[in-house]
C-alpha atoms as a PDB file:
ATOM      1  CA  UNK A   1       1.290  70.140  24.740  1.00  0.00           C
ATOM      2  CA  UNK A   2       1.204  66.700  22.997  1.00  0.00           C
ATOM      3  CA  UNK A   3      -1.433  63.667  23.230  1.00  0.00           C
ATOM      4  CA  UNK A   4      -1.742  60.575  24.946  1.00  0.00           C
ATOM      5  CA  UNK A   5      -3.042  57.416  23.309  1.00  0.00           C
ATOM      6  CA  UNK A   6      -5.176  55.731  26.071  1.00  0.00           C
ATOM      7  CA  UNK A   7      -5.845  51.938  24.710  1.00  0.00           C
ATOM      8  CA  UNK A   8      -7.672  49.414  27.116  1.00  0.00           C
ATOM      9  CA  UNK A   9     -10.037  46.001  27.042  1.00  0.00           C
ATOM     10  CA  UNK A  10     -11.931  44.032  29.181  1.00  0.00           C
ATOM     11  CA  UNK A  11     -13.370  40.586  28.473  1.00  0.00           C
ATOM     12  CA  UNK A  12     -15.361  37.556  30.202  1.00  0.00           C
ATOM     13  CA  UNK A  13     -16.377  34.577  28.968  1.00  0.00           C
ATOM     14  CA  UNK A  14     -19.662  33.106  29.130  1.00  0.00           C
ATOM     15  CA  UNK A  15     -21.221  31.352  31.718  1.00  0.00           C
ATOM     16  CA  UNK A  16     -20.230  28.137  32.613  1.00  0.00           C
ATOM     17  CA  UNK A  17     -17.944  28.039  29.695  1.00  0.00           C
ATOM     18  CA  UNK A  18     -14.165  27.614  30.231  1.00  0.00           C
ATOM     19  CA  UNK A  19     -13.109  29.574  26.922  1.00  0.00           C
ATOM     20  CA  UNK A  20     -14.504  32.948  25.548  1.00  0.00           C
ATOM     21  CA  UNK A  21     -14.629  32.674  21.673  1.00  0.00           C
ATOM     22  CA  UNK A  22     -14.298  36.584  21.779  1.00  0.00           C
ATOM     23  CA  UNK A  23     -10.246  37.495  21.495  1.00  0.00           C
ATOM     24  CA  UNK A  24      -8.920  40.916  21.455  1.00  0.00           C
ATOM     25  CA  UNK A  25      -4.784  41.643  20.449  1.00  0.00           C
ATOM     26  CA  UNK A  26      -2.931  44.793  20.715  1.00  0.00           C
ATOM     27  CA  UNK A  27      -0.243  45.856  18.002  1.00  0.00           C
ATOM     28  CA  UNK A  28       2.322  48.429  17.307  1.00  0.00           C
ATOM     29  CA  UNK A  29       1.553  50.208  13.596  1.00  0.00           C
ATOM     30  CA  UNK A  30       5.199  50.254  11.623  1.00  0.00           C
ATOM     31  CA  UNK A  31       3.866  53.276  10.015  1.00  0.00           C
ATOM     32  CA  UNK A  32       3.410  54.662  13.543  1.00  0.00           C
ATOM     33  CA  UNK A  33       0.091  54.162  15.782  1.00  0.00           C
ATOM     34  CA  UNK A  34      -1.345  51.261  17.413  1.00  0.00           C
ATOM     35  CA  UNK A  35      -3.954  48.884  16.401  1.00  0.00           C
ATOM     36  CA  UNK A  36      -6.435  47.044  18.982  1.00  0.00           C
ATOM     37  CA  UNK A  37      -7.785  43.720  16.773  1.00  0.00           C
ATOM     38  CA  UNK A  38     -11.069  42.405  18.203  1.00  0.00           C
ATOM     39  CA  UNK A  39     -12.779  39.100  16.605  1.00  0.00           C
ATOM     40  CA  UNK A  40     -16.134  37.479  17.950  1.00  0.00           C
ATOM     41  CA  UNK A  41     -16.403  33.955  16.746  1.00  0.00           C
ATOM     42  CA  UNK A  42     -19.291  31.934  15.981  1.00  0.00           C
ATOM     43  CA  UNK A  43     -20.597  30.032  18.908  1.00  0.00           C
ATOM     44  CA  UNK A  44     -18.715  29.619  22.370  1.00  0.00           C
ATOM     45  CA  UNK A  45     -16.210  27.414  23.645  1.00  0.00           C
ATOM     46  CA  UNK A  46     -12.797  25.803  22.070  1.00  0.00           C
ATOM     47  CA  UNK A  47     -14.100  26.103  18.842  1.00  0.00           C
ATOM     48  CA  UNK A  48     -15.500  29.582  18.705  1.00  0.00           C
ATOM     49  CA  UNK A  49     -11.685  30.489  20.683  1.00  0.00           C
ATOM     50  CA  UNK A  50      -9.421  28.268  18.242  1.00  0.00           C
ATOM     51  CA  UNK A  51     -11.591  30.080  14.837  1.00  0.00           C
ATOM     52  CA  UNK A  52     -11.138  33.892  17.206  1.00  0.00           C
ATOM     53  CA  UNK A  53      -7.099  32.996  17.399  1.00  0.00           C
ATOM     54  CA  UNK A  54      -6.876  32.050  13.529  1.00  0.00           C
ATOM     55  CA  UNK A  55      -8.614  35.179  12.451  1.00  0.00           C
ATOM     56  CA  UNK A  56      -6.424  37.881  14.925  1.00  0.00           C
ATOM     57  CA  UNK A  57      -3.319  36.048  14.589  1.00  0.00           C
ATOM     58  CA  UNK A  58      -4.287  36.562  10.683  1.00  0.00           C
ATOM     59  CA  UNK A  59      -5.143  40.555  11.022  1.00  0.00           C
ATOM     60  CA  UNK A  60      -2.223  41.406  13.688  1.00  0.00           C
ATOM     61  CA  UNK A  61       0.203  39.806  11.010  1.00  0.00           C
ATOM     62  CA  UNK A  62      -0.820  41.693   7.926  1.00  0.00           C
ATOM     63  CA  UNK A  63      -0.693  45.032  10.293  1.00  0.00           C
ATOM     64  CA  UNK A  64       2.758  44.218  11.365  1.00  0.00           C
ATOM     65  CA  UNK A  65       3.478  44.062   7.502  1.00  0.00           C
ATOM     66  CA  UNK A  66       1.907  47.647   7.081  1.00  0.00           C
ATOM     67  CA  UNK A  67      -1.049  46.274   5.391  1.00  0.00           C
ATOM     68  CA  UNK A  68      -4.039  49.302   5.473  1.00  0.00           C
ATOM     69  CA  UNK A  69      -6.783  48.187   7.786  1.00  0.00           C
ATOM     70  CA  UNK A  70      -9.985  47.957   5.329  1.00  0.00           C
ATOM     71  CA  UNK A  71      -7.230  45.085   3.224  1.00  0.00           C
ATOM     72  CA  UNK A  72      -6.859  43.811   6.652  1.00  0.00           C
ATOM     73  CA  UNK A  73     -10.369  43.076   6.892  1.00  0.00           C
ATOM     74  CA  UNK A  74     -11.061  41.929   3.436  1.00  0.00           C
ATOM     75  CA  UNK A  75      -8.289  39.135   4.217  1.00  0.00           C
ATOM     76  CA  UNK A  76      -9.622  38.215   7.110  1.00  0.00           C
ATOM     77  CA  UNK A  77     -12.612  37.628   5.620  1.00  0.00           C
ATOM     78  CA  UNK A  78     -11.562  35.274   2.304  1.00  0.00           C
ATOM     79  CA  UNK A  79      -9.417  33.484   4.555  1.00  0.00           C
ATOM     80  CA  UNK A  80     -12.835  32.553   6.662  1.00  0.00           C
ATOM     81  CA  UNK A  81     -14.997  32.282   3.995  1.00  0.00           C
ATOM     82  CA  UNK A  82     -12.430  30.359   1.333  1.00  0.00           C
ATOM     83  CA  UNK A  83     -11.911  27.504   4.183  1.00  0.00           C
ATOM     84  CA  UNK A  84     -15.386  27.403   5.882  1.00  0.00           C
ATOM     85  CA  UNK A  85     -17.393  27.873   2.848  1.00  0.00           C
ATOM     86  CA  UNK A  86     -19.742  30.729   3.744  1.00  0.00           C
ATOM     87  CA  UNK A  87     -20.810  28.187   7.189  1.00  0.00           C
ATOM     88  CA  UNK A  88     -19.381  29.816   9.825  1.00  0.00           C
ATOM     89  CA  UNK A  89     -18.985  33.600  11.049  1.00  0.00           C
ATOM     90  CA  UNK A  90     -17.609  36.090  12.967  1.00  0.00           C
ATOM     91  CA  UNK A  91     -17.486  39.797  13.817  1.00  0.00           C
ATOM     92  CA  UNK A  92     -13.983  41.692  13.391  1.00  0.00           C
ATOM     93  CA  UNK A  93     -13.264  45.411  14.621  1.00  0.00           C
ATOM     94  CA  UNK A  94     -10.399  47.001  13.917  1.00  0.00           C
ATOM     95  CA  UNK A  95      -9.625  50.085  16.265  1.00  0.00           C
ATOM     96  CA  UNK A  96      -6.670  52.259  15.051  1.00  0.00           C
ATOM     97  CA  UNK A  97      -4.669  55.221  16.213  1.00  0.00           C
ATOM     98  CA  UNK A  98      -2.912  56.026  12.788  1.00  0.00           C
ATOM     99  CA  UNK A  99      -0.073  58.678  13.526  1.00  0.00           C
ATOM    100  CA  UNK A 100       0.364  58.573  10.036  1.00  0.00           C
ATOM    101  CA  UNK A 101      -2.629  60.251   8.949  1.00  0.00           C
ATOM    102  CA  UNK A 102      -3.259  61.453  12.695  1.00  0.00           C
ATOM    103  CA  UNK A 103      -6.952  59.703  12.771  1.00  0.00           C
ATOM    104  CA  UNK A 104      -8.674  57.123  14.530  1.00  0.00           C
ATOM    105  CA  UNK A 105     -10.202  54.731  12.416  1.00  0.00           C
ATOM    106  CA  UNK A 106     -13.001  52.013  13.300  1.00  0.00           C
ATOM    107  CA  UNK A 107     -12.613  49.431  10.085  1.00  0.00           C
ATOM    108  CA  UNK A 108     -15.354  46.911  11.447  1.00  0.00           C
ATOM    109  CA  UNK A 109     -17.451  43.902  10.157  1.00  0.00           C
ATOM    110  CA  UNK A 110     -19.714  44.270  12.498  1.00  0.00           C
ATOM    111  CA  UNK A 111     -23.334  43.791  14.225  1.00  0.00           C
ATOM    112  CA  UNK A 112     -23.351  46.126  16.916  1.00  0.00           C
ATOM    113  CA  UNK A 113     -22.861  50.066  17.196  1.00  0.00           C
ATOM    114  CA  UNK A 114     -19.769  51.544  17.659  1.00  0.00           C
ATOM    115  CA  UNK A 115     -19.666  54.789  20.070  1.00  0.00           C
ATOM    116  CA  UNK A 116     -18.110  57.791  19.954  1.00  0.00           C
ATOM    117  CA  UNK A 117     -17.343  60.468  22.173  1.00  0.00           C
ATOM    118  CA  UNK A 118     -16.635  64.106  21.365  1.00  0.00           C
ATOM    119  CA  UNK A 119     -16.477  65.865  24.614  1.00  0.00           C
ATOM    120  CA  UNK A 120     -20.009  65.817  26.381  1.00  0.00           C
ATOM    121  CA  UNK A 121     -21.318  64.707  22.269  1.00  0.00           C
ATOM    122  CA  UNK A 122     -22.264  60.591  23.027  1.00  0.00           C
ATOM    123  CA  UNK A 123     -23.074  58.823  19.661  1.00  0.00           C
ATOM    124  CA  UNK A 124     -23.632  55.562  18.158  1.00  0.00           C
ATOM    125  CA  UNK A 125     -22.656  54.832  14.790  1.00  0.00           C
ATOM    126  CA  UNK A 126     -24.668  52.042  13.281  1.00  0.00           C
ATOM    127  CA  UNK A 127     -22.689  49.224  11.247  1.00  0.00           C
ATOM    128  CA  UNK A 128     -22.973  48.981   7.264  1.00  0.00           C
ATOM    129  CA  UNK A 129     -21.062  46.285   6.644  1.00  0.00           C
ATOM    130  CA  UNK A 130     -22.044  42.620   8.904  1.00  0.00           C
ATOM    131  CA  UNK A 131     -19.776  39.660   9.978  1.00  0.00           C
ATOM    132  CA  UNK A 132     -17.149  38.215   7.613  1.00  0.00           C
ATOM    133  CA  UNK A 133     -17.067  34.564   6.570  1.00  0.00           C
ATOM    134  CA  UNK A 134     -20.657  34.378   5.019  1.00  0.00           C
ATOM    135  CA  UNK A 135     -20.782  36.089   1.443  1.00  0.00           C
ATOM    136  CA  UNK A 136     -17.860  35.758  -1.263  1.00  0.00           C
ATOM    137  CA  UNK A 137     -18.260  39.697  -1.354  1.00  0.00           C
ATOM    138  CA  UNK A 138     -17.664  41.339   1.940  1.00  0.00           C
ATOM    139  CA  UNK A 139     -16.471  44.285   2.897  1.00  0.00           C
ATOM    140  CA  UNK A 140     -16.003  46.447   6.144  1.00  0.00           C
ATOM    141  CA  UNK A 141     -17.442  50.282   7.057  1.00  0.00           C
ATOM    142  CA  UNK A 142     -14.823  52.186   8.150  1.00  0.00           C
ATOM    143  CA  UNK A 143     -15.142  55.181  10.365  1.00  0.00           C
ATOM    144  CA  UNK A 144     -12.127  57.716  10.222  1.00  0.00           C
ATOM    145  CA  UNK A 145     -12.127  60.504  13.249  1.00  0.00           C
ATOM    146  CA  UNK A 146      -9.026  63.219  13.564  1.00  0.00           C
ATOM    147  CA  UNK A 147      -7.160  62.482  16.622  1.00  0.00           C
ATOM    148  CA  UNK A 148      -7.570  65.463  18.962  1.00  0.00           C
ATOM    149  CA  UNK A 149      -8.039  65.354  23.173  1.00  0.00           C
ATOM    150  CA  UNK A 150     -11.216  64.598  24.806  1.00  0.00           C
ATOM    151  CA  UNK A 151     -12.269  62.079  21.869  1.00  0.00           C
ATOM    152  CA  UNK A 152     -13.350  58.611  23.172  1.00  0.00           C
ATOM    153  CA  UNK A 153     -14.459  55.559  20.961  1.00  0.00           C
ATOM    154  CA  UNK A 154     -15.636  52.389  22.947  1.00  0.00           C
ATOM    155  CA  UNK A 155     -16.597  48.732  20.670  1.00  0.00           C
ATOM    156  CA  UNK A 156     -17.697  45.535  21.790  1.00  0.00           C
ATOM    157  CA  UNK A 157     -19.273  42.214  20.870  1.00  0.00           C
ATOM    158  CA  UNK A 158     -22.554  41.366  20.537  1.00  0.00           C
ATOM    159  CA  UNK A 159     -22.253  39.500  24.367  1.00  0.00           C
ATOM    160  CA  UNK A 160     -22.199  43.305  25.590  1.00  0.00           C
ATOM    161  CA  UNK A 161     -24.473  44.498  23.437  1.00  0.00           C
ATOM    162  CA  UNK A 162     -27.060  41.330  23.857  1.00  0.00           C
ATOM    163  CA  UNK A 163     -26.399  41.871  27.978  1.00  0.00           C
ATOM    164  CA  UNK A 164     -30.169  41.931  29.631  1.00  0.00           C
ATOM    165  CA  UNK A 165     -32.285  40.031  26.803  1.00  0.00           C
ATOM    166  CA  UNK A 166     -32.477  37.136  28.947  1.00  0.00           C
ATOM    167  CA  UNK A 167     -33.954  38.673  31.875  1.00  0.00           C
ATOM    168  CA  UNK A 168     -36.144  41.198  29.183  1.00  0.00           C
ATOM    169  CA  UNK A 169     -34.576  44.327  29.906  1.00  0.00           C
ATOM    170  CA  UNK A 170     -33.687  44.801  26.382  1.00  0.00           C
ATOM    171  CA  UNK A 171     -30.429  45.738  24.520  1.00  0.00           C
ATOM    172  CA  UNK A 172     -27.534  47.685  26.678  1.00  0.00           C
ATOM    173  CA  UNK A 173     -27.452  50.541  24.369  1.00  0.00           C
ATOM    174  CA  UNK A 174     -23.758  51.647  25.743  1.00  0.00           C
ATOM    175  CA  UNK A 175     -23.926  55.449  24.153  1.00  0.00           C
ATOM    176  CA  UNK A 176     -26.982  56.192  26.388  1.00  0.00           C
ATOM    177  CA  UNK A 177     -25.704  54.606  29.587  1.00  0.00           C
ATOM    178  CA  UNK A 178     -22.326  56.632  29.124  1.00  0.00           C
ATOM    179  CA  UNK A 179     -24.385  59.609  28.679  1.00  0.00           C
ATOM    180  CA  UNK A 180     -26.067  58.895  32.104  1.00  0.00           C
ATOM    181  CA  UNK A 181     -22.900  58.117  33.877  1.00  0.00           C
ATOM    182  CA  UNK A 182     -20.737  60.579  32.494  1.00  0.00           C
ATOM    183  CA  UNK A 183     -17.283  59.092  33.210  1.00  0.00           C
ATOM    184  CA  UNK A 184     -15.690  62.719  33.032  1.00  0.00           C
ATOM    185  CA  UNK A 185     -11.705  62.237  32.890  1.00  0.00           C
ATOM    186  CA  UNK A 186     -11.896  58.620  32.976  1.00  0.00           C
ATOM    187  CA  UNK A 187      -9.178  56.044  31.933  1.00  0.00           C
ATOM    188  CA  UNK A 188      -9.897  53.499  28.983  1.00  0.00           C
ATOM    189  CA  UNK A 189      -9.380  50.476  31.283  1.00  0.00           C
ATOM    190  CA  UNK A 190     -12.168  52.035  34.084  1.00  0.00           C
ATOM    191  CA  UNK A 191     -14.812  53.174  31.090  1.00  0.00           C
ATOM    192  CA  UNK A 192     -14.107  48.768  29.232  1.00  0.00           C
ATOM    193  CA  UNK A 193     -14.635  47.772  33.531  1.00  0.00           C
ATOM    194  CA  UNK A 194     -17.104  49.618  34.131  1.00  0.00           C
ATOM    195  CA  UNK A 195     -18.942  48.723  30.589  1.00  0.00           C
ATOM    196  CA  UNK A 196     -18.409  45.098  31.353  1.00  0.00           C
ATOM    197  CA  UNK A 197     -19.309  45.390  34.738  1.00  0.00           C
ATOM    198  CA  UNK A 198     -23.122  46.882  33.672  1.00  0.00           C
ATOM    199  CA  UNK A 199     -23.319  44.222  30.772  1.00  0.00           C
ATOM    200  CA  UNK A 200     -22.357  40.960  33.568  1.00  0.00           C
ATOM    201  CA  UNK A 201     -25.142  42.948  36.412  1.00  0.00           C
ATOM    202  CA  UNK A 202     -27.853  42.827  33.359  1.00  0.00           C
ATOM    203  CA  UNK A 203     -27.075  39.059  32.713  1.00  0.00           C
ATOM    204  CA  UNK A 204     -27.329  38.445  36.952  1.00  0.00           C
ATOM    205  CA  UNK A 205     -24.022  37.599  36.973  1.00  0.00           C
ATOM    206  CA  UNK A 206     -23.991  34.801  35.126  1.00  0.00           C
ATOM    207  CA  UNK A 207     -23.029  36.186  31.277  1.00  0.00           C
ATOM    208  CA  UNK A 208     -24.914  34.478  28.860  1.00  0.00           C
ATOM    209  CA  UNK A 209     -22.739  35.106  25.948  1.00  0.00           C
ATOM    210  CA  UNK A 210     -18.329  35.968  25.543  1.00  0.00           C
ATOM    211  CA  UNK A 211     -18.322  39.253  26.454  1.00  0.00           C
ATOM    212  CA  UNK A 212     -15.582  41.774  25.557  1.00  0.00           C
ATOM    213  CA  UNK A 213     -15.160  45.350  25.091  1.00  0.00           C
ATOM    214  CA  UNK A 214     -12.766  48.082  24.378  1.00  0.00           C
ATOM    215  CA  UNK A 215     -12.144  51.593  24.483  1.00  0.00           C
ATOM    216  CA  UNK A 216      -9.491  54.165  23.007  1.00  0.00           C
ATOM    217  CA  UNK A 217      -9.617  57.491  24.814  1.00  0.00           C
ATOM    218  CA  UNK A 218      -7.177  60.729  23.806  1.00  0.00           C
ATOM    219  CA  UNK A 219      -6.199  63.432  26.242  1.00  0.00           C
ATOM    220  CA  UNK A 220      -3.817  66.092  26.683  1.00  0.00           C
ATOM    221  CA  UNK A 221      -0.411  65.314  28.265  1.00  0.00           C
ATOM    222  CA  UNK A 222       3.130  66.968  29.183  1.00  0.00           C
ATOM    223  CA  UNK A 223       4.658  64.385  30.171  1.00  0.00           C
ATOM    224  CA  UNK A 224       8.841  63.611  29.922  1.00  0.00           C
ATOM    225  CA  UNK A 225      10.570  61.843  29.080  1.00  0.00           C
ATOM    226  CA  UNK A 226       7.890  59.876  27.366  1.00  0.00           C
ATOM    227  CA  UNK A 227       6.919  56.920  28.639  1.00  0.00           C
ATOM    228  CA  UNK A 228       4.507  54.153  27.015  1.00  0.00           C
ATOM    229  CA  UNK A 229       3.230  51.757  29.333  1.00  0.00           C
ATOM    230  CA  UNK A 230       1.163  47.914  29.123  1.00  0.00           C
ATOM    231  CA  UNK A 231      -1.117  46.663  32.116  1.00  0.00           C
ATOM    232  CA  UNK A 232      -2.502  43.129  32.188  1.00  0.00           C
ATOM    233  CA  UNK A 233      -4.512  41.141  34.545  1.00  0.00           C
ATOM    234  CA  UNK A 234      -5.596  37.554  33.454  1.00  0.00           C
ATOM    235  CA  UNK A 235      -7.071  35.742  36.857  1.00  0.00           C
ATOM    236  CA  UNK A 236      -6.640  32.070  36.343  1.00  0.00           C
ATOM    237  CA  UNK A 237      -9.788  29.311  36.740  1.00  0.00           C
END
């Protein structure tokens, strides 16, 4: 029996804002795998978008070219920092199914935890390495995981992770409310809806940061012949 790459995201932006400076792209690995690109720019609005579009479109090119995530990253970074001068910032993730070496691997410049499931095992894994764009010498942690059924690894920006300051119920710490709910056999696209759904509830409904998350889940399958398949739903303002 083979294994099924389940890749999914969910976003909002925030409140009262027209554009979410939080973008996520998908891309096909020419060394074989897929890549899920997710960039949190400074701020909100056009400008935090238009910097969020640069940096992707920057990191899904050099993937497409076979470039190894953690150089990925480190581009991504002196291309910020060389044309904003260490002023402005932003968080990158990097989620990878690498058929190559038959891993997942998390290459992030990040703030918040990254989680990872094993089974009924829920951790976080803390960042080492924070946003790109500030220091002339940044580079990204990199988590590597063998790719094997009933592994699940969710990341998201720091709108998720920030969901419930405002009305003082503290951080959404993500690994613990999995753990609670226990989404047993779940698809990638329910866990990101359901995530997001919990982080816009602790804000009241009204999101007070971009909010975006998304999860890679790997399960068992028999399927053929084998079929890949791409859902999106954008609702328009």
């Amino acid at each position: 029996m083979g294994l099924a790459i389940d890749l999914a995201t969910a976003k909002t932006n925030k409140y009262a804002s027209r554009e979410s400076g939080d973008t996520v792209e998908f891309v096909e690995r020419p060394t074989g795998g897929f890549s899920a690109v997710m960039v949190d720019g400074q701020g909100s609005g056009a400008a935090a978008k238009s910097l969020s579009l640069q940096l992707t479109s920057r990191a899904v090119g050099l993937l497409k070219d076979g470039v190894r995530d953690g150089v990925v990253a480190r581009a991504v970074h002196d291309t910020l920092f060389a044309f904003r001068g260490g002023k402005v910032s932003a968080t990158l993730d990097i989620l990878s199914a690498d058929l190559k070496t038959n891993d997942i691997v998390a290459t992030r410049n990040a703030v918040n935890p990254l989680v990872v499931a094993d089974g009924d095992e829920i951790s976080s894994v803390q960042p080492e390495a924070g946003p790109v764009g500030l220091y002339h010498f940044t580079r990204p942690s990199v988590v590597r995981l063998p790719l094997k059924a009933g592994l699940m690894v969710v990341s998201y920006t720091d709108g998720i992770f920030g969901s419930g300051n405002r009305t003082r119920t503290g951080a959404f710490d993500v690994a613990g409310w999995l753990q609670a709910v226990k989404p047993v056999a779940a698809t990638s696209l329910s866990v990101a809806q359901a995530i997001l759904d919990e982080a816009v509830a602790r804000d009241s409904g009204r999101p007070a940061d971009d909010m975006a998350v998304i999860v890679l889940t790997v399960s068992e399958q028999a399927e053929n012949p084998l079929v890949r398949t791409i859902n999106m739903r954008i609702p328009l303002p």
